[in-house]
Protein backbone atom coordinates (compact mmCIF):
# COMPACT_ATOMS: atom_id res chain seq x y z
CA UNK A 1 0.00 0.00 0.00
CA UNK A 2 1.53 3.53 -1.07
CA UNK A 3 3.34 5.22 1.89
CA UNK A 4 1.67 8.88 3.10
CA UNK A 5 4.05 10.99 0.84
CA UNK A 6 3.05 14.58 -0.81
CA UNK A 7 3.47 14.28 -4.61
CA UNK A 8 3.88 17.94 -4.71
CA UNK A 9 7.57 20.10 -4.55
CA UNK A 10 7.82 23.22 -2.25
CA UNK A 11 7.79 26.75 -3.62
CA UNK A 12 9.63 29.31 -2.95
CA UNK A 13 10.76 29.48 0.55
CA UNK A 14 7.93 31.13 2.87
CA UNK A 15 8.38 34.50 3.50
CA UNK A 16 5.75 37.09 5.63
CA UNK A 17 4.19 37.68 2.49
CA UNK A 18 4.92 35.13 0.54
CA UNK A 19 3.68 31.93 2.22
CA UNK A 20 4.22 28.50 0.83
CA UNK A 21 2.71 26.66 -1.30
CA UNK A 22 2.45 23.57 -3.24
CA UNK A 23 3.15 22.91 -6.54
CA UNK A 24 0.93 19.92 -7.76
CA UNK A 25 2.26 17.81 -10.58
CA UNK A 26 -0.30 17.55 -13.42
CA UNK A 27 0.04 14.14 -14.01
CA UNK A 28 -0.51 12.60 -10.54
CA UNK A 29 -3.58 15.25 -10.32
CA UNK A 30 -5.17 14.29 -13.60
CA UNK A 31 -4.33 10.29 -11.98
CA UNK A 32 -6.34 10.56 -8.85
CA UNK A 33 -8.84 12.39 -10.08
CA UNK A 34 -9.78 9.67 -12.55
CA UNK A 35 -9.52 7.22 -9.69
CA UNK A 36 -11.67 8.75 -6.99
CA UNK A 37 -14.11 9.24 -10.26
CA UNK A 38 -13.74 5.68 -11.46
CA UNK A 39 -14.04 4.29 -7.63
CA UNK A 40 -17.05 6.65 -7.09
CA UNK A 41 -18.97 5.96 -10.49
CA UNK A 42 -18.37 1.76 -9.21
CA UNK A 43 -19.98 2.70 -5.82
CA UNK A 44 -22.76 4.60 -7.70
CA UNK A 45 -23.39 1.81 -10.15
CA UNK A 46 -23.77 -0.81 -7.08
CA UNK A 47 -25.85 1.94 -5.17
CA UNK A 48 -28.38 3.63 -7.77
CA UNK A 49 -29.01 -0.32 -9.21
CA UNK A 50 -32.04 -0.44 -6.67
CA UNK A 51 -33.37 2.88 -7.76
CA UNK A 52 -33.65 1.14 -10.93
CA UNK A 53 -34.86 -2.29 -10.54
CA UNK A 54 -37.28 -0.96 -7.06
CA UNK A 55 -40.63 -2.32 -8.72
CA UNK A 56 -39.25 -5.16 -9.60
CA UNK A 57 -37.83 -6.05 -5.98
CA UNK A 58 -41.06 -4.99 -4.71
CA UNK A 59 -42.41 -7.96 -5.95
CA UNK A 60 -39.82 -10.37 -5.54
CA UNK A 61 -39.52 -9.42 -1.93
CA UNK A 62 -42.42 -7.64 -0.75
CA UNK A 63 -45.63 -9.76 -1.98
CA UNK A 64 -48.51 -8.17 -1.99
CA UNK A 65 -51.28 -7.26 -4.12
CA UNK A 66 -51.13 -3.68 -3.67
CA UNK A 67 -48.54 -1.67 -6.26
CA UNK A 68 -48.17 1.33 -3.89
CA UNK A 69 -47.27 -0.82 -0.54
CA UNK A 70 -44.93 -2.99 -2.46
CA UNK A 71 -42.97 -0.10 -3.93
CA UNK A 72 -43.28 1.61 -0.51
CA UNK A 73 -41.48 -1.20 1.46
CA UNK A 74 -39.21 -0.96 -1.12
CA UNK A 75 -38.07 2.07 -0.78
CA UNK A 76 -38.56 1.99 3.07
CA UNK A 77 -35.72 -0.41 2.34
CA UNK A 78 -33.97 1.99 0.48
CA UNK A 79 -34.29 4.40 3.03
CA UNK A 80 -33.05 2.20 5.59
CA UNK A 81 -29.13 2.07 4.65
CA UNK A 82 -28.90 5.75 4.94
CA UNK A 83 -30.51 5.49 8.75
CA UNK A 84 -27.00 4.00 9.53
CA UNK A 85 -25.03 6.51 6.76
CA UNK A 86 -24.73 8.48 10.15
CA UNK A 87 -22.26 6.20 11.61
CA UNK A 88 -20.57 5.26 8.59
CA UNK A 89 -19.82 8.84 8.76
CA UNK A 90 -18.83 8.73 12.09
CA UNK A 91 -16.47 5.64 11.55
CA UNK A 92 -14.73 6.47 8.74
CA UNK A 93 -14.65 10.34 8.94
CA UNK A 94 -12.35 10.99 11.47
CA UNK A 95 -10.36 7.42 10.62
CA UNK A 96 -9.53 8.97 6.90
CA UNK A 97 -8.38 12.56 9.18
CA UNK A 98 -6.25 9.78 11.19
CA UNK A 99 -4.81 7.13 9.27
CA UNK A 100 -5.31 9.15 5.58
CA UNK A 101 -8.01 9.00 2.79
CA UNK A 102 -6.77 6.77 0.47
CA UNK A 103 -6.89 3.78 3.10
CA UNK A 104 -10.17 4.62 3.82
CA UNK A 105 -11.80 5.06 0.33
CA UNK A 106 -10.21 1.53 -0.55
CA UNK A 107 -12.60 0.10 2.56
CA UNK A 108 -15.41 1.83 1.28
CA UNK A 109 -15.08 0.15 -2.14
CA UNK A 110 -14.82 -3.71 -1.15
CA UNK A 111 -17.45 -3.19 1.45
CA UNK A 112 -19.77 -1.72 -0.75
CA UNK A 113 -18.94 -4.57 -3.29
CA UNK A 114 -20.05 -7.13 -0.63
CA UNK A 115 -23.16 -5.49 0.06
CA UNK A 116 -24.09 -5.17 -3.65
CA UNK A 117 -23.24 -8.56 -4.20
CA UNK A 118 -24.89 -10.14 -1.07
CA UNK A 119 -28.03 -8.71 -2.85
CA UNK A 120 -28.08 -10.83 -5.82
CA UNK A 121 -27.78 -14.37 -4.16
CA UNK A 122 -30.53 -13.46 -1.48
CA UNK A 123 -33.75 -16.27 -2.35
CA UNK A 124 -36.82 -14.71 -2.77
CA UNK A 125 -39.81 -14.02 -0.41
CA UNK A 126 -41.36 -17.46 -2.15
CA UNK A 127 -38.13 -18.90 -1.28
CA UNK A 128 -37.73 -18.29 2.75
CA UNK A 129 -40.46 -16.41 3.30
CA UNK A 130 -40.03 -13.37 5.62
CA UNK A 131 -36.06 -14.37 5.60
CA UNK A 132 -35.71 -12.59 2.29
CA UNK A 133 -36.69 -8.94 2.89
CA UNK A 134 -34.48 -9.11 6.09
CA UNK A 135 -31.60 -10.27 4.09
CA UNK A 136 -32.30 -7.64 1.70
CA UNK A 137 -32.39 -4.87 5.07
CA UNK A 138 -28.91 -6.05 6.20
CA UNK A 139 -27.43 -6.02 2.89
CA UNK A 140 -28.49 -2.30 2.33
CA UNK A 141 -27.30 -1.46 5.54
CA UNK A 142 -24.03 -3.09 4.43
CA UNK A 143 -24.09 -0.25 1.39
CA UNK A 144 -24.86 2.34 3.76
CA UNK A 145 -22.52 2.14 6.21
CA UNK A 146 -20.00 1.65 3.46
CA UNK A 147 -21.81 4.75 1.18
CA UNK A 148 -21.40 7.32 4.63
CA UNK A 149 -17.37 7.19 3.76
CA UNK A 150 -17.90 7.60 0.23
CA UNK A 151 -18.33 10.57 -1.11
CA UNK A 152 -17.02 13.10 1.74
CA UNK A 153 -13.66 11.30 1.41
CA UNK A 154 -13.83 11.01 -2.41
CA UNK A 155 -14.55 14.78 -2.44
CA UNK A 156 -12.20 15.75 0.00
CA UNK A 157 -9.40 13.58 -1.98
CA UNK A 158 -9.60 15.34 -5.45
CA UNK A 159 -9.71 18.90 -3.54
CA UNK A 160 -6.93 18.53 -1.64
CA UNK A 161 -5.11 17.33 -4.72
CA UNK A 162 -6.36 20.50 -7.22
CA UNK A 163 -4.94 23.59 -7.51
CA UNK A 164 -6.41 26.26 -6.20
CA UNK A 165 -7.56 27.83 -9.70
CA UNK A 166 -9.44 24.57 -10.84
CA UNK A 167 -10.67 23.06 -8.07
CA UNK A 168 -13.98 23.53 -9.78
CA UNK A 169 -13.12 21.73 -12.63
CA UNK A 170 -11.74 19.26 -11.11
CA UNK A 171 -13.93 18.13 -8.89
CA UNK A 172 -16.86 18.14 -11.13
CA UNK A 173 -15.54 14.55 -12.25
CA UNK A 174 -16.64 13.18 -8.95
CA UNK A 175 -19.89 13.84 -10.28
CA UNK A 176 -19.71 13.05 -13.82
CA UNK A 177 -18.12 9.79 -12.32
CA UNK A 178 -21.86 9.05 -10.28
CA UNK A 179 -23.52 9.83 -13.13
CA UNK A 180 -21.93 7.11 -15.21
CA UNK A 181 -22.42 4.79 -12.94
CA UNK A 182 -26.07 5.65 -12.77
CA UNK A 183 -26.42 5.40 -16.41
CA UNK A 184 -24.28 2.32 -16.41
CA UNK A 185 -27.01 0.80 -13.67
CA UNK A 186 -29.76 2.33 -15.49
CA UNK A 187 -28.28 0.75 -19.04
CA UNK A 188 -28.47 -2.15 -17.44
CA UNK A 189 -31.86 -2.13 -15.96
CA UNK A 190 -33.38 -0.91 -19.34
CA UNK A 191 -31.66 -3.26 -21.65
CA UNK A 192 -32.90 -6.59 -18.90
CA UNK A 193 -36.14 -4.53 -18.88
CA UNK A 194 -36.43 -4.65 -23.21
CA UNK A 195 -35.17 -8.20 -22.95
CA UNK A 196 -36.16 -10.10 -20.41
CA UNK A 197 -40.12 -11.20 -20.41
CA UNK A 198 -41.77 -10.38 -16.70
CA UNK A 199 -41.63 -13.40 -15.35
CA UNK A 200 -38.44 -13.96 -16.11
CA UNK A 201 -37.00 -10.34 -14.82
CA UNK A 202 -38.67 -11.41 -11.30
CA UNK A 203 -37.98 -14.91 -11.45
CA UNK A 204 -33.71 -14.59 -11.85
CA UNK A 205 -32.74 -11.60 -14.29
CA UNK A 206 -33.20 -8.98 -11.44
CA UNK A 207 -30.00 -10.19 -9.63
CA UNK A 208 -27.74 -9.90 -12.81
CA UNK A 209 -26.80 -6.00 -12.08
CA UNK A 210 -26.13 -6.81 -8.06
CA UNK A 211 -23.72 -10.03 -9.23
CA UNK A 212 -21.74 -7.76 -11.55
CA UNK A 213 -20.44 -5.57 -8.28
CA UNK A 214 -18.38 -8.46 -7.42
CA UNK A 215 -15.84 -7.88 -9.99
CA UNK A 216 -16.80 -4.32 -10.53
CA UNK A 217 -15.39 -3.98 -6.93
CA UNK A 218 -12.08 -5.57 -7.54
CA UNK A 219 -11.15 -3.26 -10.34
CA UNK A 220 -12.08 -0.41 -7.61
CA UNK A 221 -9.82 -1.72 -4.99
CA UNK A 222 -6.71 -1.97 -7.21
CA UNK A 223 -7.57 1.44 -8.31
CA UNK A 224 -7.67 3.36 -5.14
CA UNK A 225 -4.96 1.18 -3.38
CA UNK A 226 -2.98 2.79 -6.32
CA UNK A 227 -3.39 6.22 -5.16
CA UNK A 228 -0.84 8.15 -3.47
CA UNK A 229 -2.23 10.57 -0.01
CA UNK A 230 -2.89 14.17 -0.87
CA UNK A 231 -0.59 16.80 -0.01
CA UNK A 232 -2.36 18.41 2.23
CA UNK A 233 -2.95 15.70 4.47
CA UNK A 234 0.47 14.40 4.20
CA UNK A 235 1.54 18.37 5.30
CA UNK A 236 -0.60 17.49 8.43
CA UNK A 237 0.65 14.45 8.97
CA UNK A 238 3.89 16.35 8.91
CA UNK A 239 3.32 18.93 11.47
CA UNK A 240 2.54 16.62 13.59
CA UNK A 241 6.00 14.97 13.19
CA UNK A 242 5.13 11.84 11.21
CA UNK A 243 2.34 11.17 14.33
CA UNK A 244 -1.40 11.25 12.50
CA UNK A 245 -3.05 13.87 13.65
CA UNK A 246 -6.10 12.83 16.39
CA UNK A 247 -8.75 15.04 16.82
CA UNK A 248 -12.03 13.42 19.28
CA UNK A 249 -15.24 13.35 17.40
CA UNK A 250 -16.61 16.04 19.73
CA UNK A 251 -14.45 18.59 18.11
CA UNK A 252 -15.35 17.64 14.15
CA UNK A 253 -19.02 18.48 15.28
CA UNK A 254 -19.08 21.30 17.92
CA UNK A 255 -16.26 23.04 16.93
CA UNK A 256 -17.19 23.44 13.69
CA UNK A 257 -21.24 23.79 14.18
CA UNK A 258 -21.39 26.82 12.19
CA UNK A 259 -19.93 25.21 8.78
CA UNK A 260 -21.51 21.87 9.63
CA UNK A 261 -24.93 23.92 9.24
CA UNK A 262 -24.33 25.19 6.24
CA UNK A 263 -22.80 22.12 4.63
CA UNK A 264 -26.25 20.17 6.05
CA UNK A 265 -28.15 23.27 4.20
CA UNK A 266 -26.72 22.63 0.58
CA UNK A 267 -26.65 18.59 0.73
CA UNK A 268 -30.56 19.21 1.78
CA UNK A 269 -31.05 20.92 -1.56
CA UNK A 270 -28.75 18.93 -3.56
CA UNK A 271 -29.78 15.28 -2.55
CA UNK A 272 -33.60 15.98 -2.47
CA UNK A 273 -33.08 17.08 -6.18
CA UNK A 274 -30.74 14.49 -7.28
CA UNK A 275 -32.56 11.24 -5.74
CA UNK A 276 -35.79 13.12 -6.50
CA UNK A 277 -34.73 13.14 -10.53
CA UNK A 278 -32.48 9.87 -10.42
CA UNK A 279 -33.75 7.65 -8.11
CA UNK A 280 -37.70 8.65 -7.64
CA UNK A 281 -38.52 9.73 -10.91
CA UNK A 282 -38.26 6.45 -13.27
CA UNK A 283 -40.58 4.53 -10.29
CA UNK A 284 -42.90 8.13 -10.40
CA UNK A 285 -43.21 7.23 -14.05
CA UNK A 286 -43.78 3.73 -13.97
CA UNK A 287 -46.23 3.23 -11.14
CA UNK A 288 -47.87 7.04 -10.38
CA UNK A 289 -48.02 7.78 -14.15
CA UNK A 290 -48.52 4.40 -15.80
CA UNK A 291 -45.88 5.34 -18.32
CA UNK A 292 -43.91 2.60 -19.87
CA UNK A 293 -40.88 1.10 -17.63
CA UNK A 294 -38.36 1.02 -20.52
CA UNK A 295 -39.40 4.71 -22.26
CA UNK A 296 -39.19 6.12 -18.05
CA UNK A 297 -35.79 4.84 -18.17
CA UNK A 298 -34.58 6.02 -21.30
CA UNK A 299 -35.73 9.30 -21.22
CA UNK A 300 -33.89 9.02 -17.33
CA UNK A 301 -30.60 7.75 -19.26
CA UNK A 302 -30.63 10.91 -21.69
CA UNK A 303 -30.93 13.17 -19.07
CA UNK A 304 -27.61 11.80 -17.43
CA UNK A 305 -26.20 11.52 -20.46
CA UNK A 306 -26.93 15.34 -21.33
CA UNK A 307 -26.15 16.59 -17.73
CA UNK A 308 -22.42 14.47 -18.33
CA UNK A 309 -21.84 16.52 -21.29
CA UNK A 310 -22.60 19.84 -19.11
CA UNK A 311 -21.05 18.81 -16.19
CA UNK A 312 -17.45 19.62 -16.79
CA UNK A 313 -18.14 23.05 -18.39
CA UNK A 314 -20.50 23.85 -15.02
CA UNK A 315 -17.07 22.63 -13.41
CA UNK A 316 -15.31 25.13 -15.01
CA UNK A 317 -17.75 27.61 -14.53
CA UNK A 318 -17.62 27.70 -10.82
CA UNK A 319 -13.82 28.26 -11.28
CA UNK A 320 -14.31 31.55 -13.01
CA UNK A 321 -17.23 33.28 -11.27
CA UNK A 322 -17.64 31.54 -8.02
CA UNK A 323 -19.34 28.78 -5.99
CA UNK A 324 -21.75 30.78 -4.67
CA UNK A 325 -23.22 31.91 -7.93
CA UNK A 326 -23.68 28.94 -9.65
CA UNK A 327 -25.41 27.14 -6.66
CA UNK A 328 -27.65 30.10 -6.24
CA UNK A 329 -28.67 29.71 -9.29
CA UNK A 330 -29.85 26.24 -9.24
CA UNK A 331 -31.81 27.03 -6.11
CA UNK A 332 -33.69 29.56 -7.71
CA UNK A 333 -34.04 27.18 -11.00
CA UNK A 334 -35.95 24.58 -8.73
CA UNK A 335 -37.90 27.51 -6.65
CA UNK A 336 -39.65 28.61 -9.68
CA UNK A 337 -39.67 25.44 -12.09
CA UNK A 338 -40.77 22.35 -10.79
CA UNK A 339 -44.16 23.15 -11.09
CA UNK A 340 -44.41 23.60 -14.81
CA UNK A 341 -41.47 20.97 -15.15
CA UNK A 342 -43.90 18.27 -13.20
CA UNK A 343 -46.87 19.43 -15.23
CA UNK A 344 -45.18 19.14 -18.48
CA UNK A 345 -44.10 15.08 -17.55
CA UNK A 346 -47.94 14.75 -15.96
CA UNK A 347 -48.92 15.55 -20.18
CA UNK A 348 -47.19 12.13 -20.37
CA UNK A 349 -46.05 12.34 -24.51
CA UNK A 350 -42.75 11.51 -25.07
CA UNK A 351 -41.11 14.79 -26.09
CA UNK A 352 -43.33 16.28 -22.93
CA UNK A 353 -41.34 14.24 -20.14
CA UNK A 354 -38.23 14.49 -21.92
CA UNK A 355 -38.30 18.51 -21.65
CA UNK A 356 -39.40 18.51 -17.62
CA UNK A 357 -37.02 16.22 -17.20
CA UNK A 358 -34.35 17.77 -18.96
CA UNK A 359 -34.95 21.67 -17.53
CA UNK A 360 -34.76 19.56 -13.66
CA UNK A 361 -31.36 17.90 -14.75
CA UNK A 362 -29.56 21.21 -16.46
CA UNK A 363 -30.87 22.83 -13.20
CA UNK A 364 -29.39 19.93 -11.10
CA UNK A 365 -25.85 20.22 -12.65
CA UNK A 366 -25.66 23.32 -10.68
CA UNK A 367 -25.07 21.16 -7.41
CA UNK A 368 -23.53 18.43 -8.83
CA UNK A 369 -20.97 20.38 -10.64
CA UNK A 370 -20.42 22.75 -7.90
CA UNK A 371 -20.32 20.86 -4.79
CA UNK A 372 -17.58 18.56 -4.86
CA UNK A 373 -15.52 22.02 -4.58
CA UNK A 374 -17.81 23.89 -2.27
CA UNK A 375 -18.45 21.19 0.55
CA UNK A 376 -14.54 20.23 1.23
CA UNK A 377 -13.88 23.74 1.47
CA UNK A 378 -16.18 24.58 4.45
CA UNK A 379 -13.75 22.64 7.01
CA UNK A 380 -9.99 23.22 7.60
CA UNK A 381 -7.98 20.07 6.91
CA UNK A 382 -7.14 18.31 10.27
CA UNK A 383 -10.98 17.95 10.13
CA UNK A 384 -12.42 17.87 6.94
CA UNK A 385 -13.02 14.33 6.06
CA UNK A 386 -14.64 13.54 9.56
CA UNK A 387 -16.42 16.73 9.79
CA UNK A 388 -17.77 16.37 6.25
CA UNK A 389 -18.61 13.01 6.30
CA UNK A 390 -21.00 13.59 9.83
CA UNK A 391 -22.32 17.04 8.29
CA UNK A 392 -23.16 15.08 4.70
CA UNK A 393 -24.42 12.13 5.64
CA UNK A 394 -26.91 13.39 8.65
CA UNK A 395 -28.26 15.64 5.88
CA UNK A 396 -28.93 13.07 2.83
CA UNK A 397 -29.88 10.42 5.82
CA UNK A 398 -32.85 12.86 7.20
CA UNK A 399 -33.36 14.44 3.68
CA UNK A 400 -31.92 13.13 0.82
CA UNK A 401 -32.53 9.57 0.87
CA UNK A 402 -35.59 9.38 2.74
CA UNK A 403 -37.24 11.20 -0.60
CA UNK A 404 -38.72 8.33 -2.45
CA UNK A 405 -40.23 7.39 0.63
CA UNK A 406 -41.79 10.60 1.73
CA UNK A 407 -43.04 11.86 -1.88
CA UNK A 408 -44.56 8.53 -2.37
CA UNK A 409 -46.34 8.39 0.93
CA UNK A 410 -47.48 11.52 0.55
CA UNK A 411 -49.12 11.09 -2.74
CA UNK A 412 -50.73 7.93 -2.05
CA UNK A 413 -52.22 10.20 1.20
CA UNK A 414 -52.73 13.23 -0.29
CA UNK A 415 -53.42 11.83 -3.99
CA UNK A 416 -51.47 15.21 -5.40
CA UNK A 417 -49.48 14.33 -7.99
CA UNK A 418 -47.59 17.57 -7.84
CA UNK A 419 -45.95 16.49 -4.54
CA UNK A 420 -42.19 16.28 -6.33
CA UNK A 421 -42.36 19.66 -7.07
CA UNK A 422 -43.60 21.21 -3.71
CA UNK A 423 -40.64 18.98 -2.06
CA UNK A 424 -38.06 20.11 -4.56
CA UNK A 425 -39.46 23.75 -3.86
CA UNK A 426 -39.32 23.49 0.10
CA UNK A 427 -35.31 21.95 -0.05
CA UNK A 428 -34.44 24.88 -2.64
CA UNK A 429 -35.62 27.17 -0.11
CA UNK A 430 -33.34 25.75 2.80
CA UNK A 431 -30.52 25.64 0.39
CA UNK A 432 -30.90 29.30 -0.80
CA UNK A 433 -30.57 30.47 2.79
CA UNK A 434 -27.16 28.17 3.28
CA UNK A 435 -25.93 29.67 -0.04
CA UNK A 436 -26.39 33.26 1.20
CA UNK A 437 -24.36 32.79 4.34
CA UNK A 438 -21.61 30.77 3.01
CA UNK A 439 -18.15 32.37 2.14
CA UNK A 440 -17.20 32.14 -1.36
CA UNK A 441 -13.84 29.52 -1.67
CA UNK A 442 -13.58 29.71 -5.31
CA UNK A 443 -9.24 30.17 -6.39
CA UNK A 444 -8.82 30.51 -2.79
CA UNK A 445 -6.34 27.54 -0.67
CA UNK A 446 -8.22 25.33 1.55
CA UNK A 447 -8.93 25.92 4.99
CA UNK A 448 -5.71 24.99 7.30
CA UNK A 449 -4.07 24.31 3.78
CA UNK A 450 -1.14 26.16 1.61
CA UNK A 451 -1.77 27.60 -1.66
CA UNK A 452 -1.98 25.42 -4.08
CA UNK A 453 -0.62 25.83 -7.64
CA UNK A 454 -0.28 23.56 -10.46
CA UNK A 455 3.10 23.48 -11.94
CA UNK A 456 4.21 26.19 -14.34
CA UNK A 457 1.14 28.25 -13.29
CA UNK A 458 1.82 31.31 -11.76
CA UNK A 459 0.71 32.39 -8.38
């Protein structure tokens, strides 16, 4: 396993006004970028897969002869791992601020793996009876635990390793990353879906996507065990004269209560939107809408594919005029058009759910393209992967992925259909008043962390 070792050079010697910095090397940058990405889009493929298939394992594992309460105890399901995303947070937080964030990111991936894959050799509820769905709970609490070191540390890894000036850019690959490995889930699902005759999908072809994590997780582990630790932790680890730095739990939460607010503010807005669109929206198709499974999920697939294409250019965007802007923006995008976004995929046509859905995904590249810059730089760096990983995963536990299950409980007691939209509206809300009190990071060095420059930029 590579040793903790900055693959950076020193500047100029420090100075009172000159303070150093570190020059990155473009080539180890561009190298764990790509494999936080690849490792991410793995965990993303094994995670979003449910999303996907959830009305299928509603049947296979929740028998009954109502469509809502199947899809509901599905998702309940589904909800479940991110109860215990929490402590996974907790775990391995402040381990990756102890032992470094490549170790822990490489746990992350095989556990997830072993979750995923636990999933497809589980017997059905006509197999074992009420055996099955509990298998199924302890396997997605598996992924969750696993999931609440995920993306804080994945985040907090290509940060630390960007320069200052395109930190934005860079870290919108974490993103694009998910999204290919929600299209490569949702491929999947579509192409078994087109295939595969109904009886068969529920009888054995549902577990073909959770098998494939096995080796999909191998390739994942080699990756990140190839990484080298970021600079800025290895800085830390530094100061502390090769000890690794210990700081108690107590202090990643109440010493930084402030930042942890505003970081639970902006995952609010960004995880209601993005499991609203990706996750809740192909089973809002299928089952509120009646709309056919494989059309939901190819009109879902374009709308990752267009927001991939975006993504990087958003990245870049937030380099040049700020954080702040470009996440304002999307709050105001989703404060204004759900409504006529939901309306136009109520019409039901084809072209009609391919435009809502499209305006809620351009507006959702706002966060996703954003965020992987913004969140990392709210805590200093003797902190930041435990701090983030508590402030994150609380949020998308109590918000985020509880969203299937609340919009779809409240439309089968409310029977509005407009319910997406009025829960999109309310998180855009909380998320505009995080954006106006946070502190703009954009070209600026991490908190507790040197300047970063990439080499042969100039400072």
């Amino acid at each position: 396993m590579p040793t903790v070792a900055p693959p950076s050079v020193p500047d100029a010697p420090p100075s009172p006004d000159r303070p150093k910095a570190t020059v990155t090397d473009p080539a180890l940058v561009k190298r764990a970028v790509q494999a936080a990405a690849l490792g991410n889009a793995m965990e993303w493929f094994d995670f979003g897969v449910y999303s996907y298939i959830a009305v299928t394992l509603g049947k296979v594992f929740f028998p009954s002869g109502n469509s809502t309460a199947q899809l509901l105890s599905t998702f309940g399901a589904f909800a479940a791992a991110f109860l215990v995303r929490p402590l996974g947070g907790m775990v391995f937080g402040p381990l990756g601020d102890r032992v470094g964030r490549q170790k822990v990111l490489a746990v992350t991936m095989i556990m997830m793996a072993i979750g995923t894959f636990s999933i497809g050799l589980i017997p059905s509820y006509a197999a074992i009876g009420v055996g099955a769905p509990i298998l199924l709970l302890v396997a997605r609490l598996v992924q969750g635990f696993s999931t609440g070191g995920e993306y804080a540390g994945a985040s907090t890894f290509i940060a630390e390793y960007a320069p200052d000036k395109r930190r934005g850019f860079l870290g919108s690959w974490l993103e694009f990353g998910t999204l290919a490995g929600y299209i490569g889930g949702a491929g999947l699902v579509t192409l078994m879906t087109a295939l595969l005759s109904s009886h068969d999908l529920v009888s054995w072809g549902w577990r073909i996507p959770f098998l494939i994590a096995g080796p999909m997780g191998v390739i994942g582990l080699y990756l990140r065990l190839r990484l080298e630790e970021t600079p800025a932790f290895a800085a830390e680890v530094e100061k502390a004269e090769a000890a690794r730095p210990k700081v108690p739990l107590r202090e990643m939460i109440t010493g930084q209560w402030k930042a942890l607010l505003l970081c639970m503010g902006l995952v609010l807005v960004f995880n209601v939107t993005d499991y609203m669109l990706l996750s809740y929206m192909p089973s809002y198709l299928t089952s509120e809408l009646k709309y056919d499974e494989t059309h939901g999920l190819l009109v879902v697939l374009a709308v990752m594919a267009l927001m991939m294409i975006v993504q990087p250019f958003a990245g870049t965007l937030t380099d040049r005029v700020g954080r702040r802007p470009v996440i304002a923006a999307g709050c105001a995008g989703f404060l204004f058009l759900p409504v006529p976004a939901i309306l136009l995929i109520r019409q039901g046509s084809l072209l009609a759910v391919a435009l809502g859905m499209g305006a809620l995904g351009l507006l959702l590249v706002c966060f996703t393209a954003a965020m992987p810059s913004a969140l990392p730089a709210l805590f200093p760096t003797r902190v930041r992967y435990g701090s983030l990983s508590i402030g994150f995963n609380v949020s998308v536990s109590l918000f985020g992925g509880t969203t299937p299950l609340v919009v779809t409980a409240l439309i089968g007691a409310t029977g509005n259909m407009m319910m997406p939209a009025c829960y999109m509206m309310a998180a855009a809300v909380i998320g505009g008043a995080a954006v106006w009190f946070m502190t703009e990071s954009a070209g600026r060095p991490l908190p507790g962390s040197a300047p970063s420059l990439e080499r042969g930029a100039k400072r």
